[in-house]
C-alpha atoms as a PDB file:
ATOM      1  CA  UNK A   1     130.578 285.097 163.403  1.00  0.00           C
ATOM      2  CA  UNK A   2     132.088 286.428 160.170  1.00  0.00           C
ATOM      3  CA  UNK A   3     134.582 283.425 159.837  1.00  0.00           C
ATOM      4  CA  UNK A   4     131.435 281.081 160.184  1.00  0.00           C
ATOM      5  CA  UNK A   5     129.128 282.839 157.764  1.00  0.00           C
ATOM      6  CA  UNK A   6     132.505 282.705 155.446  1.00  0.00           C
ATOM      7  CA  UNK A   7     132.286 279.010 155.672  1.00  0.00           C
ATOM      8  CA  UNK A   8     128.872 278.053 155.420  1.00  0.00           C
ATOM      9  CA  UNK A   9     128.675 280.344 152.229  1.00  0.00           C
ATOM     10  CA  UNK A  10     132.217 278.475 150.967  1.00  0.00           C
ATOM     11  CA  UNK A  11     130.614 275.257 151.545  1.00  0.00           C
ATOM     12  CA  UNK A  12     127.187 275.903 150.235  1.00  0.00           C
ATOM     13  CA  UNK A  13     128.928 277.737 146.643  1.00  0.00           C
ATOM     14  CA  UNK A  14     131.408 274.675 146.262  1.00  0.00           C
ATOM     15  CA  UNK A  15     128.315 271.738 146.978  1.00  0.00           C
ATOM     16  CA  UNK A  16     126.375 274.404 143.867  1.00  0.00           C
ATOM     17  CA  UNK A  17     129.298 274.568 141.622  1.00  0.00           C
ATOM     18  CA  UNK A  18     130.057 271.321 141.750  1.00  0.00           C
ATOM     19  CA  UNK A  19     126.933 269.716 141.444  1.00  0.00           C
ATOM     20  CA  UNK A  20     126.132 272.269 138.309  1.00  0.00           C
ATOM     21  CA  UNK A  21     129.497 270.957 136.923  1.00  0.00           C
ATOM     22  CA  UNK A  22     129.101 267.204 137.964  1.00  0.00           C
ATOM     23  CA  UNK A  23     125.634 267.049 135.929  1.00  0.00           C
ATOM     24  CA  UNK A  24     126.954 269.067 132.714  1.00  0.00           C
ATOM     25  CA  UNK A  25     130.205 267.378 131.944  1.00  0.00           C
ATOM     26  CA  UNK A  26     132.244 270.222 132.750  1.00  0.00           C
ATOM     27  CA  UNK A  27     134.753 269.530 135.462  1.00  0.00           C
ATOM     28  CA  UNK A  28     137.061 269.542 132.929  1.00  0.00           C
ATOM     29  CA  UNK A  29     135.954 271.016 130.187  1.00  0.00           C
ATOM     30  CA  UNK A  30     136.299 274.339 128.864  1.00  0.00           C
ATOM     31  CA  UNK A  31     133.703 277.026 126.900  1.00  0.00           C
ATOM     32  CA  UNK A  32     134.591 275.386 123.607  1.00  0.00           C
ATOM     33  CA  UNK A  33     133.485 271.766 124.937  1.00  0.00           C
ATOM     34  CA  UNK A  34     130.291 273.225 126.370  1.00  0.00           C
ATOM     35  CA  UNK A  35     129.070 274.522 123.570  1.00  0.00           C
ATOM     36  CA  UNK A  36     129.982 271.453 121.262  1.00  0.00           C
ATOM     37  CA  UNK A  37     128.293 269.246 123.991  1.00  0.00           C
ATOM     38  CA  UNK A  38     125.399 271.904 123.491  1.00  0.00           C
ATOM     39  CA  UNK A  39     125.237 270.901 119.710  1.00  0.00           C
ATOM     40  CA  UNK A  40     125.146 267.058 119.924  1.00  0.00           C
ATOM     41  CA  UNK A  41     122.424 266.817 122.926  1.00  0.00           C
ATOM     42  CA  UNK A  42     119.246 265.155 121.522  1.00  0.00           C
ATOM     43  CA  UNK A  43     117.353 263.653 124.356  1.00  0.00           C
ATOM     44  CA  UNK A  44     114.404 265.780 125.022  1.00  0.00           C
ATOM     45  CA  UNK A  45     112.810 264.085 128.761  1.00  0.00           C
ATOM     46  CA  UNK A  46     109.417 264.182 129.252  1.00  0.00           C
ATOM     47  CA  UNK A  47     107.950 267.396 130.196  1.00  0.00           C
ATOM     48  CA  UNK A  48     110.477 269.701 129.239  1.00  0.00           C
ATOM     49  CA  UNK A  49     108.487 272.336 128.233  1.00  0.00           C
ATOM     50  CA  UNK A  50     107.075 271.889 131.884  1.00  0.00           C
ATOM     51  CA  UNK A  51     109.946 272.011 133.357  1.00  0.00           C
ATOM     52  CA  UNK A  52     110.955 275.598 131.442  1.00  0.00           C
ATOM     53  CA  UNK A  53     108.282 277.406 132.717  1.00  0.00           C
ATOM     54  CA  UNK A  54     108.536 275.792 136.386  1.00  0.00           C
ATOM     55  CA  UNK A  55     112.398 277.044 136.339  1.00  0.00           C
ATOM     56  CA  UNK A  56     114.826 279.751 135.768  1.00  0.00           C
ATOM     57  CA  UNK A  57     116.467 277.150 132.715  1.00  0.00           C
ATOM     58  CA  UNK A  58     116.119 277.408 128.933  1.00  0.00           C
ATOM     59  CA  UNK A  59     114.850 274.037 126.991  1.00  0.00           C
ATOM     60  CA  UNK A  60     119.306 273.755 126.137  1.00  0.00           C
ATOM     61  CA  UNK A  61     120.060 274.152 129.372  1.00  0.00           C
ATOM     62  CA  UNK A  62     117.661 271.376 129.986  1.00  0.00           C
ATOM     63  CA  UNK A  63     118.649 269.082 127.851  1.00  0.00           C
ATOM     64  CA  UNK A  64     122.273 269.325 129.065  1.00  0.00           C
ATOM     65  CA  UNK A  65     122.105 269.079 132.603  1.00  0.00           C
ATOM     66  CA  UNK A  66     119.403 266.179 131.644  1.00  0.00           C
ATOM     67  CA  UNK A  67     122.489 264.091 129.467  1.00  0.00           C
ATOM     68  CA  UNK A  68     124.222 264.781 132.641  1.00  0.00           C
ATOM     69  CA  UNK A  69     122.138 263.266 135.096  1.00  0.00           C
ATOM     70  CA  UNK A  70     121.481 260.023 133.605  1.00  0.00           C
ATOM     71  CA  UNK A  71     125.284 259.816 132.894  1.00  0.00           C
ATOM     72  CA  UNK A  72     125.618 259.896 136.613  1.00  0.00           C
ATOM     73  CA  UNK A  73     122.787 258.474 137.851  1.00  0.00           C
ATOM     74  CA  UNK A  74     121.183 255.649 134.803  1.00  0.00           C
ATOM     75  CA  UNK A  75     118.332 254.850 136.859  1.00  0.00           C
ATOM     76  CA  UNK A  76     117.377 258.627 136.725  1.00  0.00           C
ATOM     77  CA  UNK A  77     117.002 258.738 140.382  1.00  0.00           C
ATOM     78  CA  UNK A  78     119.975 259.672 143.551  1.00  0.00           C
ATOM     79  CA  UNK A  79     119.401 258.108 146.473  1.00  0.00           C
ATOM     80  CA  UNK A  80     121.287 258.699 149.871  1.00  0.00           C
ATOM     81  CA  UNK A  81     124.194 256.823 149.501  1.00  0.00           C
ATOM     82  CA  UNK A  82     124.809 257.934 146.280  1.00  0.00           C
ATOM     83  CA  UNK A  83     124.185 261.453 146.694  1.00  0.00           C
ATOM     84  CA  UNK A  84     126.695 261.146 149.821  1.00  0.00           C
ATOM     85  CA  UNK A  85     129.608 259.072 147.696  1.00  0.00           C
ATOM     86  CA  UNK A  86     129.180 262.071 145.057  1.00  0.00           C
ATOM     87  CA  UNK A  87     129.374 264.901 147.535  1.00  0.00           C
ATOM     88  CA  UNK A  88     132.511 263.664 149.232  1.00  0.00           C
ATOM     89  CA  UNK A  89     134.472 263.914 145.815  1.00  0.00           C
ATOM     90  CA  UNK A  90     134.830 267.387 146.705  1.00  0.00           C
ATOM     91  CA  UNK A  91     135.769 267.273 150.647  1.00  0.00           C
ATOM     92  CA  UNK A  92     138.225 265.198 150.676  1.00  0.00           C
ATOM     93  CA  UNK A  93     139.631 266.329 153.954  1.00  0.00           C
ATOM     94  CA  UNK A  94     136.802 266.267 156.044  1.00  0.00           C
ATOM     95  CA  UNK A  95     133.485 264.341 157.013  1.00  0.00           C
ATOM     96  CA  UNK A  96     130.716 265.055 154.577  1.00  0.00           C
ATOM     97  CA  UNK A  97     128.349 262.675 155.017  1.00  0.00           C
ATOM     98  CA  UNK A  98     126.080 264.382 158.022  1.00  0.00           C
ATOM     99  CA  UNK A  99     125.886 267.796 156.047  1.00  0.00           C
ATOM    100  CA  UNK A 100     125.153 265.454 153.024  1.00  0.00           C
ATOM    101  CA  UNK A 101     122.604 264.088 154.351  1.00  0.00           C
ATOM    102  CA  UNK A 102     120.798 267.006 155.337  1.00  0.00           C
ATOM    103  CA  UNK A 103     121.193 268.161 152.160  1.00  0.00           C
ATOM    104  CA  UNK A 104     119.981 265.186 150.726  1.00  0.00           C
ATOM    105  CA  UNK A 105     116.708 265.767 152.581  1.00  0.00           C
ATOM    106  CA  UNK A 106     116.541 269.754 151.422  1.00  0.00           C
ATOM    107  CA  UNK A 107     116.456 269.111 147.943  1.00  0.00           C
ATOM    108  CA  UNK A 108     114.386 265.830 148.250  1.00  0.00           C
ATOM    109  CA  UNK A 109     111.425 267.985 148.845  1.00  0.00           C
ATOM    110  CA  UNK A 110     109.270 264.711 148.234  1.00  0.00           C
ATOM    111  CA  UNK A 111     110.142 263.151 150.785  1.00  0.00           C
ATOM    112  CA  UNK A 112     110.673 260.343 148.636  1.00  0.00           C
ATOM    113  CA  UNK A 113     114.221 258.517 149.774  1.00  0.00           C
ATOM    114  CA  UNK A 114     115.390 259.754 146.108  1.00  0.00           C
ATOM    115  CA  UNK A 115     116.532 262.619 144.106  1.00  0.00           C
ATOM    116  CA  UNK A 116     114.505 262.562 140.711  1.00  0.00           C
ATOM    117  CA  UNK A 117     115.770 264.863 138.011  1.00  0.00           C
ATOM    118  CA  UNK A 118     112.864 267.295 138.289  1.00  0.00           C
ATOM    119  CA  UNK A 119     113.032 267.753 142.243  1.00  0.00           C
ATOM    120  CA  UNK A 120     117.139 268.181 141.207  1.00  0.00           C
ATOM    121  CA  UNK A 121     116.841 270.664 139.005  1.00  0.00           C
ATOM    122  CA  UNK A 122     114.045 272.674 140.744  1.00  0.00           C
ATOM    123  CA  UNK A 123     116.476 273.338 143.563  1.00  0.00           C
ATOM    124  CA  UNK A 124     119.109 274.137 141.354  1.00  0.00           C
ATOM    125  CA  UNK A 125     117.236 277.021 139.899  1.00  0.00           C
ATOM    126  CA  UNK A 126     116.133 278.142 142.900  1.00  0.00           C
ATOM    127  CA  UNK A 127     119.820 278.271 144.195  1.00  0.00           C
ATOM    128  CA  UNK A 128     121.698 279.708 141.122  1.00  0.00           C
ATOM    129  CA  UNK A 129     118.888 281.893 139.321  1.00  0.00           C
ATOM    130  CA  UNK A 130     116.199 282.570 142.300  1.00  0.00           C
ATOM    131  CA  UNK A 131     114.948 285.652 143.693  1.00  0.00           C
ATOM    132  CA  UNK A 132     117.011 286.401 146.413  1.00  0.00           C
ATOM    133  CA  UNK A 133     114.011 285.838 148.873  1.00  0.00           C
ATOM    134  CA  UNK A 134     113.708 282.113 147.384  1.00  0.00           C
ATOM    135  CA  UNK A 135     117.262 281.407 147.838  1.00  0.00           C
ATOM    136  CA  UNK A 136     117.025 282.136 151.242  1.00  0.00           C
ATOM    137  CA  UNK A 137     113.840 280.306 152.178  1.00  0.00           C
ATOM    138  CA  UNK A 138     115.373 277.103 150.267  1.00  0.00           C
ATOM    139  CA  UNK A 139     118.340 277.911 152.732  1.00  0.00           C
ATOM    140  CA  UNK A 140     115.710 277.865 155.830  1.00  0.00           C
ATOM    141  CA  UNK A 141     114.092 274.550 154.566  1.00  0.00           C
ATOM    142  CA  UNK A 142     117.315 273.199 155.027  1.00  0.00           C
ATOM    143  CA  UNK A 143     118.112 274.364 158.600  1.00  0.00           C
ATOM    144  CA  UNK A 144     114.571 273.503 160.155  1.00  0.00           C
ATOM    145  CA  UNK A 145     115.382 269.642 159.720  1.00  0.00           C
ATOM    146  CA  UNK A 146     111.964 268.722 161.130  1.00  0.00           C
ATOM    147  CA  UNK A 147     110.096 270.680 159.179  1.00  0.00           C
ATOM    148  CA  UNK A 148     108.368 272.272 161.402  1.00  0.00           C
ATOM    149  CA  UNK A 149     108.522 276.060 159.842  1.00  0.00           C
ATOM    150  CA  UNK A 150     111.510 277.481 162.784  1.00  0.00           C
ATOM    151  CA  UNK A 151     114.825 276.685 163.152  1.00  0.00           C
ATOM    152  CA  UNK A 152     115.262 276.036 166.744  1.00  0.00           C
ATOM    153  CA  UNK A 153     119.319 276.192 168.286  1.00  0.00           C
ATOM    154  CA  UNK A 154     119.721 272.289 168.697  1.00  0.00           C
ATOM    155  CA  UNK A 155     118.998 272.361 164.486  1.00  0.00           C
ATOM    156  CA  UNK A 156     121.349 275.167 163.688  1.00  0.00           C
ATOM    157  CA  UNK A 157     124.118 273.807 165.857  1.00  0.00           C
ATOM    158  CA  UNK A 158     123.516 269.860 163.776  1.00  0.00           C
ATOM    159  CA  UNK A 159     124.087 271.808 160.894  1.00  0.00           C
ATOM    160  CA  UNK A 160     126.869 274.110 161.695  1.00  0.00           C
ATOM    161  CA  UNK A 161     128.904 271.326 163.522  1.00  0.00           C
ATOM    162  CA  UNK A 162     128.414 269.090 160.245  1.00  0.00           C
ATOM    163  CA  UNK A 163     129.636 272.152 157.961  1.00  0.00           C
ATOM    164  CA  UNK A 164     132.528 272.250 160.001  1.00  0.00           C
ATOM    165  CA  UNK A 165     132.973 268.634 159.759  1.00  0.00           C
ATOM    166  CA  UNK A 166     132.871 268.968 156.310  1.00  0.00           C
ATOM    167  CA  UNK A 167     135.660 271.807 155.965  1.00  0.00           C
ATOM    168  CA  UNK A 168     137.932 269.206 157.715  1.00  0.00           C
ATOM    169  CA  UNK A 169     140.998 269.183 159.828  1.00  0.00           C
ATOM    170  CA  UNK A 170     142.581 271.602 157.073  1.00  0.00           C
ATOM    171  CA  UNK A 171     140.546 274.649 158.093  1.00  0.00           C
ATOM    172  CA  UNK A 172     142.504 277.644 158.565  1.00  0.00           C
ATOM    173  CA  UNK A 173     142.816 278.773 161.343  1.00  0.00           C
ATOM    174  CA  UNK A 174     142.388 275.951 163.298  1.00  0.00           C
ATOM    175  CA  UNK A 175     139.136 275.379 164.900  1.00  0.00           C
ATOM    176  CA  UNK A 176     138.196 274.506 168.611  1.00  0.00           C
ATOM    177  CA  UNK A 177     135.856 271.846 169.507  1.00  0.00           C
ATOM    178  CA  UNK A 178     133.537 274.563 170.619  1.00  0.00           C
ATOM    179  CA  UNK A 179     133.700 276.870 167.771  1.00  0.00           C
ATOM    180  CA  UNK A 180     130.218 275.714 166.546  1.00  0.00           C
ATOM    181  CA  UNK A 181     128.370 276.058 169.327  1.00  0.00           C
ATOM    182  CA  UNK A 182     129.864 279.680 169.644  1.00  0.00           C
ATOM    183  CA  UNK A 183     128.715 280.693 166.237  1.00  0.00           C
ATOM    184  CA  UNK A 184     125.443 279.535 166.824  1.00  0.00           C
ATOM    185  CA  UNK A 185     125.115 281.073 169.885  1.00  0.00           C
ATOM    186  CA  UNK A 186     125.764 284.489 168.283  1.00  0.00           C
ATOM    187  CA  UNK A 187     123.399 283.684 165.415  1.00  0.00           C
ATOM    188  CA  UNK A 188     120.621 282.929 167.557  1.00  0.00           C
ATOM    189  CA  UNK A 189     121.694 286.299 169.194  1.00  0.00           C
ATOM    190  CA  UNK A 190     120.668 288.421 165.800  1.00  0.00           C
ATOM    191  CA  UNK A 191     118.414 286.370 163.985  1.00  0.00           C
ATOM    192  CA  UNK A 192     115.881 285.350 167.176  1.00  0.00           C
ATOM    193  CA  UNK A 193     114.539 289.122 166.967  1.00  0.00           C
ATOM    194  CA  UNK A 194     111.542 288.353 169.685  1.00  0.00           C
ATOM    195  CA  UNK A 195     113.369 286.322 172.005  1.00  0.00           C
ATOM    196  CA  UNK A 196     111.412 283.424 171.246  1.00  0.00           C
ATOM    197  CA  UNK A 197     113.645 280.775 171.199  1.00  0.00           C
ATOM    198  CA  UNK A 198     113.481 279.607 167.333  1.00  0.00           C
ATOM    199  CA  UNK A 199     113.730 281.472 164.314  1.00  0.00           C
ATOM    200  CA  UNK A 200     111.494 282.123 161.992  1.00  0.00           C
ATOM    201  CA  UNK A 201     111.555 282.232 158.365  1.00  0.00           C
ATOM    202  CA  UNK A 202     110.919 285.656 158.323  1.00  0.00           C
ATOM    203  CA  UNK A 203     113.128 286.268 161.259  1.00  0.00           C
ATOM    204  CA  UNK A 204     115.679 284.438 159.117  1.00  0.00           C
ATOM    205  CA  UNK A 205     115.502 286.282 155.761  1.00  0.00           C
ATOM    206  CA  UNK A 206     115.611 289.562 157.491  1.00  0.00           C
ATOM    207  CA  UNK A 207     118.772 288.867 159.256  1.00  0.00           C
ATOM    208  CA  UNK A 208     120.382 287.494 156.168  1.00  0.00           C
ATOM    209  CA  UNK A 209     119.907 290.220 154.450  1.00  0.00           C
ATOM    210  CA  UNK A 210     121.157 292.798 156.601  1.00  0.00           C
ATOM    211  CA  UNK A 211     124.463 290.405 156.868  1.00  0.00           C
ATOM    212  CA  UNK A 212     126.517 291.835 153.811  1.00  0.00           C
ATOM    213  CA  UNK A 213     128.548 288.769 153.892  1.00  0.00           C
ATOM    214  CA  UNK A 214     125.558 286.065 153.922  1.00  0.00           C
ATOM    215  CA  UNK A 215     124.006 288.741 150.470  1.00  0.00           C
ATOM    216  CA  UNK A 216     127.054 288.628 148.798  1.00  0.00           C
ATOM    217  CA  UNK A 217     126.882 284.714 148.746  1.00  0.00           C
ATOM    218  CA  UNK A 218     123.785 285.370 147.298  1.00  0.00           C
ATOM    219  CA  UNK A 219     125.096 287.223 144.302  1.00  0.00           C
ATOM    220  CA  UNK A 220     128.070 284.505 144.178  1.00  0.00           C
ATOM    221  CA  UNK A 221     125.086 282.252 142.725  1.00  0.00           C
ATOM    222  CA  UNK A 222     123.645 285.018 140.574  1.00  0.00           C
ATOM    223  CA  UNK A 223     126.784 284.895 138.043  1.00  0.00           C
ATOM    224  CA  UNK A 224     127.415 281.135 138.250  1.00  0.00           C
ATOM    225  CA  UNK A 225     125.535 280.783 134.780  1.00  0.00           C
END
């Protein structure tokens, strides 16, 4: 159960990092180049000032990851395919596209068929500078894929088996075909406190937290930025 919660929280950082890094410029960059691309920004969107009290971002930071989006994405929206050819920059040895996709849906909170800047960056606050209760509840949305408020075992094992996909056939150590359906098995053990047969989001943050692994993820996104 530990190597699992050591993956999801590996794959979840790197998808953050990266997407914080894909949207600023800075793959490549280093402090010197951030803070000159800090100087030249001069685009202010519409409703900025909104946008800085909705999030956890100052008007800069704003502005920035703003450049950044429209760099990647000129029409100012992601959709699916997109969003997938963009994620699977960074896992090149595995399958990303299922685990894409549901995380496609988490952070298209619209239920739209698009990513718009605002619903992009409202995740990305949540995830890198939210309470640690809000982190975890954006983590929930995206396990109950049918949005039904619980996370039943067929949902957690989609998602776990498409994490796993993701890592690839590089994963160390090597990983049997029924591997995910172990882990979830002793998940559901912990987190399904009444026996119930779902989880529920309070179920869910209570067992995260008491999992020192799964909370030190959780500060992981607390010093990104």
């Amino acid at each position: 159960m530990a190597g699992c919660a050591k993956r999801c929280k590996q794959g979840l950082v790197k998808c953050v990092l990266s997407l914080y890094k894909l949207v600023t410029g800075t793959l490549n960059k280093d402090k010197i180049d951030d803070d000159f691309e800090l100087s030249i920004v001069c685009h202010r969107p519409e409703g900025l000032d909104k946008l800085e009290a909705q999030t956890n971002f100052s008007k800069q930071e704003l502005q920035v990851l703003y450049r950044g989006f429209k760099n990647e994405c000129p029409s100012g929206v992601v959709n699916e395919d997109t969003f997938k050819q963009i994620y699977a920059q960074f896992f090149p040895h595995g399958d990303a596209s299922t685990y894409a996709h549901y995380l496609f849906n988490a952070f298209d909170s619209a239920h739209s068929g698009s990513i718009k800047f605002e619903g992009f960056i409202m995740a990305l606050s949540t995830l890198l500078r939210g309470s640690v209760r809000e982190k975890l509840t954006w983590t929930f949305n995206l396990y109950d894929i049918n949005r039904d408020g619980y996370i039943n075992k067929e949902e957690m094992t989609d998602i776990v088996s498409a994490i796993y996909d993701m890592m690839g056939k590089y994963t160390y150590p090597a990983l049997k075909t029924d591997t995910p359906k172990q882990h979830v098995d002793a998940f559901f053990q912990k987190m399904d406190k009444n026996r119930d047969g779902v989880v529920t989001l309070d179920e869910f943050i209570l067992s995260c937290q008491e999992d020192e692994n799964i909370m030190r993820s959780l500060q992981l996104f607390k010093n990104v930025i």
